[in-house]
Protein backbone atom coordinates (compact mmCIF):
# COMPACT_ATOMS: atom_id res chain seq x y z
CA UNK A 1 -3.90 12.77 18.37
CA UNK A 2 -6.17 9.83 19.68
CA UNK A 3 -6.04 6.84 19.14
CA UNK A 4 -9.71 6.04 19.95
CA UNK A 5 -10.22 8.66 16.77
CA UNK A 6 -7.57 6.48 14.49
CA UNK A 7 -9.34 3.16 15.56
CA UNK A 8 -13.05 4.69 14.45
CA UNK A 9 -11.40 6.00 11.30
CA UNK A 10 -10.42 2.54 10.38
CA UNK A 11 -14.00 1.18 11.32
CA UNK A 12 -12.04 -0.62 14.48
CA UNK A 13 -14.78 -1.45 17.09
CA UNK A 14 -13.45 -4.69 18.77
CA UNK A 15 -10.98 -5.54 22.02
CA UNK A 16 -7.45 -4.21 21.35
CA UNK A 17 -6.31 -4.86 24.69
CA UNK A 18 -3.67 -7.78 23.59
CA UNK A 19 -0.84 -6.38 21.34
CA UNK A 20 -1.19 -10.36 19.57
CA UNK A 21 -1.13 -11.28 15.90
CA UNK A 22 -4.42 -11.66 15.95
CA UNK A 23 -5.55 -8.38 16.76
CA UNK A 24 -3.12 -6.56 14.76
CA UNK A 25 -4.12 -8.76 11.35
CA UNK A 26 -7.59 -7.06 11.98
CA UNK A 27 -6.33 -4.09 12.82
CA UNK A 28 -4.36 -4.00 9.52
CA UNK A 29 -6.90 -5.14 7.22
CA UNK A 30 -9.42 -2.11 8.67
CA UNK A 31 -6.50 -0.06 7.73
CA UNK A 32 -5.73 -0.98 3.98
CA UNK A 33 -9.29 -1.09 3.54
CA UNK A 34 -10.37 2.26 4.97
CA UNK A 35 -7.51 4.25 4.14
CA UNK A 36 -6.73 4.59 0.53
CA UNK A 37 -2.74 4.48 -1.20
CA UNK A 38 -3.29 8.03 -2.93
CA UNK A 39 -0.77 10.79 -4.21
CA UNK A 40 -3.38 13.30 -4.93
CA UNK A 41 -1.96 15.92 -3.15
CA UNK A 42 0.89 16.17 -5.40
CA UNK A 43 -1.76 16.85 -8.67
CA UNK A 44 -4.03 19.21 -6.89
CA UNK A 45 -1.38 21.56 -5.59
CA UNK A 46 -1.01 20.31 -1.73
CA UNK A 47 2.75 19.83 -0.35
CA UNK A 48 3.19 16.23 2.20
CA UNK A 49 4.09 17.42 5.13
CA UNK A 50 6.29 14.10 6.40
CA UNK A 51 5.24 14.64 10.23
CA UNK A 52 2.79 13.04 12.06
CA UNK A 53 0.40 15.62 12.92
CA UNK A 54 0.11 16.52 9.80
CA UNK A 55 -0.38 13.06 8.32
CA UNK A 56 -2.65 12.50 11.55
CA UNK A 57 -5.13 15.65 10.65
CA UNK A 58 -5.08 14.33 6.92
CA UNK A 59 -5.67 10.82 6.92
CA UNK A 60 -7.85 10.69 10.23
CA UNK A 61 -9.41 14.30 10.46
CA UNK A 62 -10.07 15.03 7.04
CA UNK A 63 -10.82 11.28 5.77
CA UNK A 64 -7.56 11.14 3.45
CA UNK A 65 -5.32 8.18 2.16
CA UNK A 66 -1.88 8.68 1.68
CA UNK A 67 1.72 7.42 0.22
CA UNK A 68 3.57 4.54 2.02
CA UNK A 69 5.63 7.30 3.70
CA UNK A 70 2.10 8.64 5.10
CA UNK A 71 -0.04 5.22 5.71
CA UNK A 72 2.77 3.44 7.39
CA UNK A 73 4.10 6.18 9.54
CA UNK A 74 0.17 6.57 11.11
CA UNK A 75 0.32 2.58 11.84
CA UNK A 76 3.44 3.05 13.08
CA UNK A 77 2.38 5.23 15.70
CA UNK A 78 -1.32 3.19 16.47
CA UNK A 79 0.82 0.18 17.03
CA UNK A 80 3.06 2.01 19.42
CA UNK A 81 -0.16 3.27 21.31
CA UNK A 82 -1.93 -0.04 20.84
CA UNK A 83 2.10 -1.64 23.09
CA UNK A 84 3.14 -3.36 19.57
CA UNK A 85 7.11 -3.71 19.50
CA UNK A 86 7.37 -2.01 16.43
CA UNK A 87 9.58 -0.06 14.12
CA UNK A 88 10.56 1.64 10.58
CA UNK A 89 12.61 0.02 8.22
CA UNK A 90 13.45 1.20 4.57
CA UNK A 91 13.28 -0.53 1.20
CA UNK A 92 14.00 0.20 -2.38
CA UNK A 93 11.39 -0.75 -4.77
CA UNK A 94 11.49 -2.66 -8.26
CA UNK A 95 11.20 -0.69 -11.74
CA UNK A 96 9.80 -3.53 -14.18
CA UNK A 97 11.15 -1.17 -16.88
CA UNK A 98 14.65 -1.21 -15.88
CA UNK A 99 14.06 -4.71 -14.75
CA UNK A 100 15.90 -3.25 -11.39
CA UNK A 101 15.82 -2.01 -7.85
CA UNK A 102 15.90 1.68 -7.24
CA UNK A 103 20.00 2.34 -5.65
CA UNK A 104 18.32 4.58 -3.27
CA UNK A 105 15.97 3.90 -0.14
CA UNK A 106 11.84 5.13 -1.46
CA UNK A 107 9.89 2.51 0.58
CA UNK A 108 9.04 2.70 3.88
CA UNK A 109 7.28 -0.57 5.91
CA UNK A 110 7.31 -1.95 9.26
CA UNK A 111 8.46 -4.71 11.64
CA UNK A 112 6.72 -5.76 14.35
CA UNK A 113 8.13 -8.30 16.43
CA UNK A 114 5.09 -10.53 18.42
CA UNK A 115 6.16 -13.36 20.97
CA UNK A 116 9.97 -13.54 19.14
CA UNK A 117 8.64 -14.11 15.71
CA UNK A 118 9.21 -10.95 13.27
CA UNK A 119 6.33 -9.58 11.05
CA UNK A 120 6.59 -7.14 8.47
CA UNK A 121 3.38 -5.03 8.25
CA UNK A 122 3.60 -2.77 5.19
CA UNK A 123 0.15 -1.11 4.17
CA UNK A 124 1.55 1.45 1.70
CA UNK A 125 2.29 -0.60 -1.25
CA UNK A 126 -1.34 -0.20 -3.13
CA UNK A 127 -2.87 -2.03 -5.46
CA UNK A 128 -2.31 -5.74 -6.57
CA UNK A 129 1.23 -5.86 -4.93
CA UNK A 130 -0.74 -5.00 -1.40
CA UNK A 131 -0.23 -7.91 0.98
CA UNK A 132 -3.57 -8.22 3.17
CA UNK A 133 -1.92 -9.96 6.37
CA UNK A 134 1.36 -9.84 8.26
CA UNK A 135 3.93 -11.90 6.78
CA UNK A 136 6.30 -13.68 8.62
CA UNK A 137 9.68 -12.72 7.93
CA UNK A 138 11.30 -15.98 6.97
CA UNK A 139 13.23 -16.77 4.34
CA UNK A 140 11.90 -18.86 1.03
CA UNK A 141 8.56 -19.76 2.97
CA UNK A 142 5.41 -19.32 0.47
CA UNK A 143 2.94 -17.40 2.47
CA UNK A 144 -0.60 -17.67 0.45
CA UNK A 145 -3.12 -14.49 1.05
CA UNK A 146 -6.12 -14.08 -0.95
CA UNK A 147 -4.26 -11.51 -3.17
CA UNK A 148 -1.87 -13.68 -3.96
CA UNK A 149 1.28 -15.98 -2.63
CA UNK A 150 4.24 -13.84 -1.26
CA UNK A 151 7.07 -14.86 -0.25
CA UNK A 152 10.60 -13.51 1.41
CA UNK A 153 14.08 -14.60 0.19
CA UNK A 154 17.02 -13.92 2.63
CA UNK A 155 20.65 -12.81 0.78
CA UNK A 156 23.40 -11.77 3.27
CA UNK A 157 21.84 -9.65 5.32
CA UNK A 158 19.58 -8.41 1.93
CA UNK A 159 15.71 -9.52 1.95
CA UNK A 160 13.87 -9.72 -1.16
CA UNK A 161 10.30 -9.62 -1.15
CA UNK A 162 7.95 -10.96 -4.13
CA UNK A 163 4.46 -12.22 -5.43
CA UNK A 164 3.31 -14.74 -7.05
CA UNK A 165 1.28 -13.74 -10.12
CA UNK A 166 -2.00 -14.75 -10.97
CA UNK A 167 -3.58 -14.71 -14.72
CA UNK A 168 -5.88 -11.42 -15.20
CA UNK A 169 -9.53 -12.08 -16.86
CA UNK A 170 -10.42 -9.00 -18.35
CA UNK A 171 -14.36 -9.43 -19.90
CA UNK A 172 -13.38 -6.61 -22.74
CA UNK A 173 -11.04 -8.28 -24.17
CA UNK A 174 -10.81 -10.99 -27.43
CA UNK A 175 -7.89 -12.88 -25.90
CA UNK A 176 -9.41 -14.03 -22.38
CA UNK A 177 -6.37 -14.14 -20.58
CA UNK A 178 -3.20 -11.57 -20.73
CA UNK A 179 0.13 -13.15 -20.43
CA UNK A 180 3.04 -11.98 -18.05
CA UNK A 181 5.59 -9.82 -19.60
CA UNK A 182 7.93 -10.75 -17.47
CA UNK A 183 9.84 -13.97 -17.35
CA UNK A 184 8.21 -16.58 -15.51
CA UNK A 185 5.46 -15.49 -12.81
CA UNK A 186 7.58 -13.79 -9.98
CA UNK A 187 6.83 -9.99 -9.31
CA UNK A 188 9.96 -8.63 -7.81
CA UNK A 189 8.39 -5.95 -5.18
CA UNK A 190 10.92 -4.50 -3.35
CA UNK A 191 13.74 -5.29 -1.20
CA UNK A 192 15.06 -4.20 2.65
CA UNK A 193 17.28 -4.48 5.20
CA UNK A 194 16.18 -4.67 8.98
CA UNK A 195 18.31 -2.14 10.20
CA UNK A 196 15.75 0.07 12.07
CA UNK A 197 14.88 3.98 10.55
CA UNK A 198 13.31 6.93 11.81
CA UNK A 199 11.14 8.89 10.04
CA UNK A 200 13.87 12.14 9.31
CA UNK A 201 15.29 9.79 7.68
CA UNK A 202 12.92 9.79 4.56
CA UNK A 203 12.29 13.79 4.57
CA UNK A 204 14.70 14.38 1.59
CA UNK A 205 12.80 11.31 -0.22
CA UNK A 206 9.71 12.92 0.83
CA UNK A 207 10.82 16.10 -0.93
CA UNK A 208 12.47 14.69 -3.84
CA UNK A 209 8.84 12.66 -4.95
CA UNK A 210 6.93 15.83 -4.69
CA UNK A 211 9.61 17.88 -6.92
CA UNK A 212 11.41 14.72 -9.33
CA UNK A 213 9.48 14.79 -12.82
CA UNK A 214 11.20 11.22 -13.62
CA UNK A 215 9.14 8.75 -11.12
CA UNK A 216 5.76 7.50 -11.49
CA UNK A 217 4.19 9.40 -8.68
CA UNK A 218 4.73 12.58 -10.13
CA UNK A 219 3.55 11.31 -13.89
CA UNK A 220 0.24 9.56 -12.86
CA UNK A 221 -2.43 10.43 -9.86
CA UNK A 222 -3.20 7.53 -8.18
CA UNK A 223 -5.35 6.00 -5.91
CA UNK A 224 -6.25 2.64 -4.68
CA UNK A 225 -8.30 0.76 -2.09
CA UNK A 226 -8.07 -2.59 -1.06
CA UNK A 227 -11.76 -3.98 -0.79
CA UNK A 228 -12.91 -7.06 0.73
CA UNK A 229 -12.71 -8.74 -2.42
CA UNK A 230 -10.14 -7.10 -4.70
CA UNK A 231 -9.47 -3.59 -4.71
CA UNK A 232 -10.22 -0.85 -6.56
CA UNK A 233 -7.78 1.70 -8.35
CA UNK A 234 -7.66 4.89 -9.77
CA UNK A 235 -4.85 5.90 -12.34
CA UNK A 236 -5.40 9.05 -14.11
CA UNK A 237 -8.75 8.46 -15.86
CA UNK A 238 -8.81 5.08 -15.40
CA UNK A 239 -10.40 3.03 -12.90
CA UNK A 240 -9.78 -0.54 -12.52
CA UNK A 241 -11.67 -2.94 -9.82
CA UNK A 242 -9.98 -6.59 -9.27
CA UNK A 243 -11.82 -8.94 -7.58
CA UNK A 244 -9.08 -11.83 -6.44
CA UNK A 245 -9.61 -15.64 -7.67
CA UNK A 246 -12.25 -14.78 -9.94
CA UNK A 247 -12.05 -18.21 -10.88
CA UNK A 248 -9.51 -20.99 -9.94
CA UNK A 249 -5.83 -18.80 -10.46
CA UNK A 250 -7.83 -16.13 -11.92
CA UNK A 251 -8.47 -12.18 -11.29
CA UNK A 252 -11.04 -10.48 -12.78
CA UNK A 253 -10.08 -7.14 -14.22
CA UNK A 254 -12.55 -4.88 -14.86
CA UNK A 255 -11.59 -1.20 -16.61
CA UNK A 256 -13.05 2.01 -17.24
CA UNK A 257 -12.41 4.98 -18.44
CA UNK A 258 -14.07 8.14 -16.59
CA UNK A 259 -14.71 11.68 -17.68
CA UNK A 260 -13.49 14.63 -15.36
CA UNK A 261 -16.91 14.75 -13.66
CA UNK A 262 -16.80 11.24 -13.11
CA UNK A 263 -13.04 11.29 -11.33
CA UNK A 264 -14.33 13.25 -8.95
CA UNK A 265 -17.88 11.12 -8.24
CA UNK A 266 -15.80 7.75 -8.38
CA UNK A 267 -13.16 9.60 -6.05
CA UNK A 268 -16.15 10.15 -3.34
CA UNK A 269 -18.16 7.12 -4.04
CA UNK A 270 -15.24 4.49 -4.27
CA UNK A 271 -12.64 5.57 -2.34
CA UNK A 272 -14.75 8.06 0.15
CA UNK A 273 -12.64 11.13 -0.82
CA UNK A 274 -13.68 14.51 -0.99
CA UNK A 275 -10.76 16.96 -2.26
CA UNK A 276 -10.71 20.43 -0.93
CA UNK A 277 -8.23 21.24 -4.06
CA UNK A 278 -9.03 20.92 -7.51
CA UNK A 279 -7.55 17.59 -9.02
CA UNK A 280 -5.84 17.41 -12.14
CA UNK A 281 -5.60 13.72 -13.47
């Protein structure tokens, strides 16, 4: 594994001789937006190895994305090489449907402490709920990015993080704008403690996603890609491209559905991934 090889993956051509805040907010945006959030393995008959040679060969050898459990365990390890203070912390993730957060651990992200001040660097969320720069983990400070405002709230030792909503424009549509569902405009995204993980301790989680029929990663093939607009996503047959503050408070949401053929076109055009296993969406 080389670093050097990670860093041209990523399209990473400047200094990264100072492990500062500034060089790791670059560092991290080459990453979300070179390396896609995909679970495509699981739907065209590949097992996740959770260990990082394997993730390694797939993500920077064979131009793959990858789960959080994948994407943030290779920045883990670039930091580390790069002299980041860094390490692995677990969270447990919202279900809008049950309007709660999972009771087990299925989130993995990072903290990376720079000059005392903690950062949590987490590039294997996906889609809109992606954050685009470290945040600053402080408690009930609004912290705008272009995808959004996010924001941490501190409970007893429990951190919640959320986002902000913004209203969707989607052009195919009679009504111009879609509501929220939910109450108010807060997405609940996940929440964590800071008490530093390895990575053994996510290889039964790692398991029970690949095997579980009940969660969303074994019901849907997805994959998304943070561009420098927006991002794109694939879900099934459907792909979606977002381009952030369309107008004033506004996304644009544009959707699509593709045939097979198309999957796999989009798949190499959109997302640059060629599958050496047939996909079923």
């Amino acid at each position: 594994m080389n670093i050097q090889e990670y860093l041209a993956r990523i399209s990473y051509n400047k200094s990264h001789k100072h492990a500062d805040l500034q060089t790791l907010t670059v560092i991290f945006q080459h990453h979300i937006q070179a390396i896609p959030f995909e679970n495509l393995s699981m739907h065209c008959g590949e097992t996740i190895e959770l260990d990082l040679q394997s993730t390694y060969d797939k993500i920077v050898r064979k131009k793959r994305g990858g789960w959080c459990l994948e994407s943030n365990h290779l920045l883990f390890w670039a930091l580390q090489e790069l002299g980041y203070d860094v390490c692995i912390l677990g969270g447990n993730s919202y279900k809008p449907a049950e309007k709660a957060y999972t009771a087990e651990i299925n989130h993995i992200l990072l903290k990376v402490v720079i000059e005392g001040n903690s950062y949590i660097v987490d590039a294997g969320f996906g889609g809109a709920y992606q954050a685009w720069q470290p945040l600053m983990l402080v408690s009930g400070k609004d912290q705008p990015q272009i995808p959004g405002i996010f924001r941490f709230v501190e409970d007893n030792g429990t951190w919640y993080f959320e986002k902000v909503k913004r209203k969707h424009y989607i052009p195919e549509q009679s009504v111009p704008f879609s509501g929220t569902s939910e109450l108010g405009n807060i997405r609940k995204i996940y929440t964590f403690t800071v008490e530093p993980r390895c990575i053994n301790d996510f290889q039964e989680l790692n398991t029970y996603l690949q095997v579980s029929p009940d969660n969303i990663l074994q019901k849907k093939s997805i994959c998304s890609l943070q561009t420098t607009e927006g991002l794109f996503a694939l879900v099934g047959w459907t792909f979606t491209e977002v381009k952030y503050n369309y107008m004033e408070d506004v996304d644009l949401v544009q959707i699509t559905t593709l045939t097979d053929e198309e999957v796999e076109k989009t798949l190499k055009d959109k997302f640059n991934i060629v599958l050496e296993n047939k996909l079923v969406p």
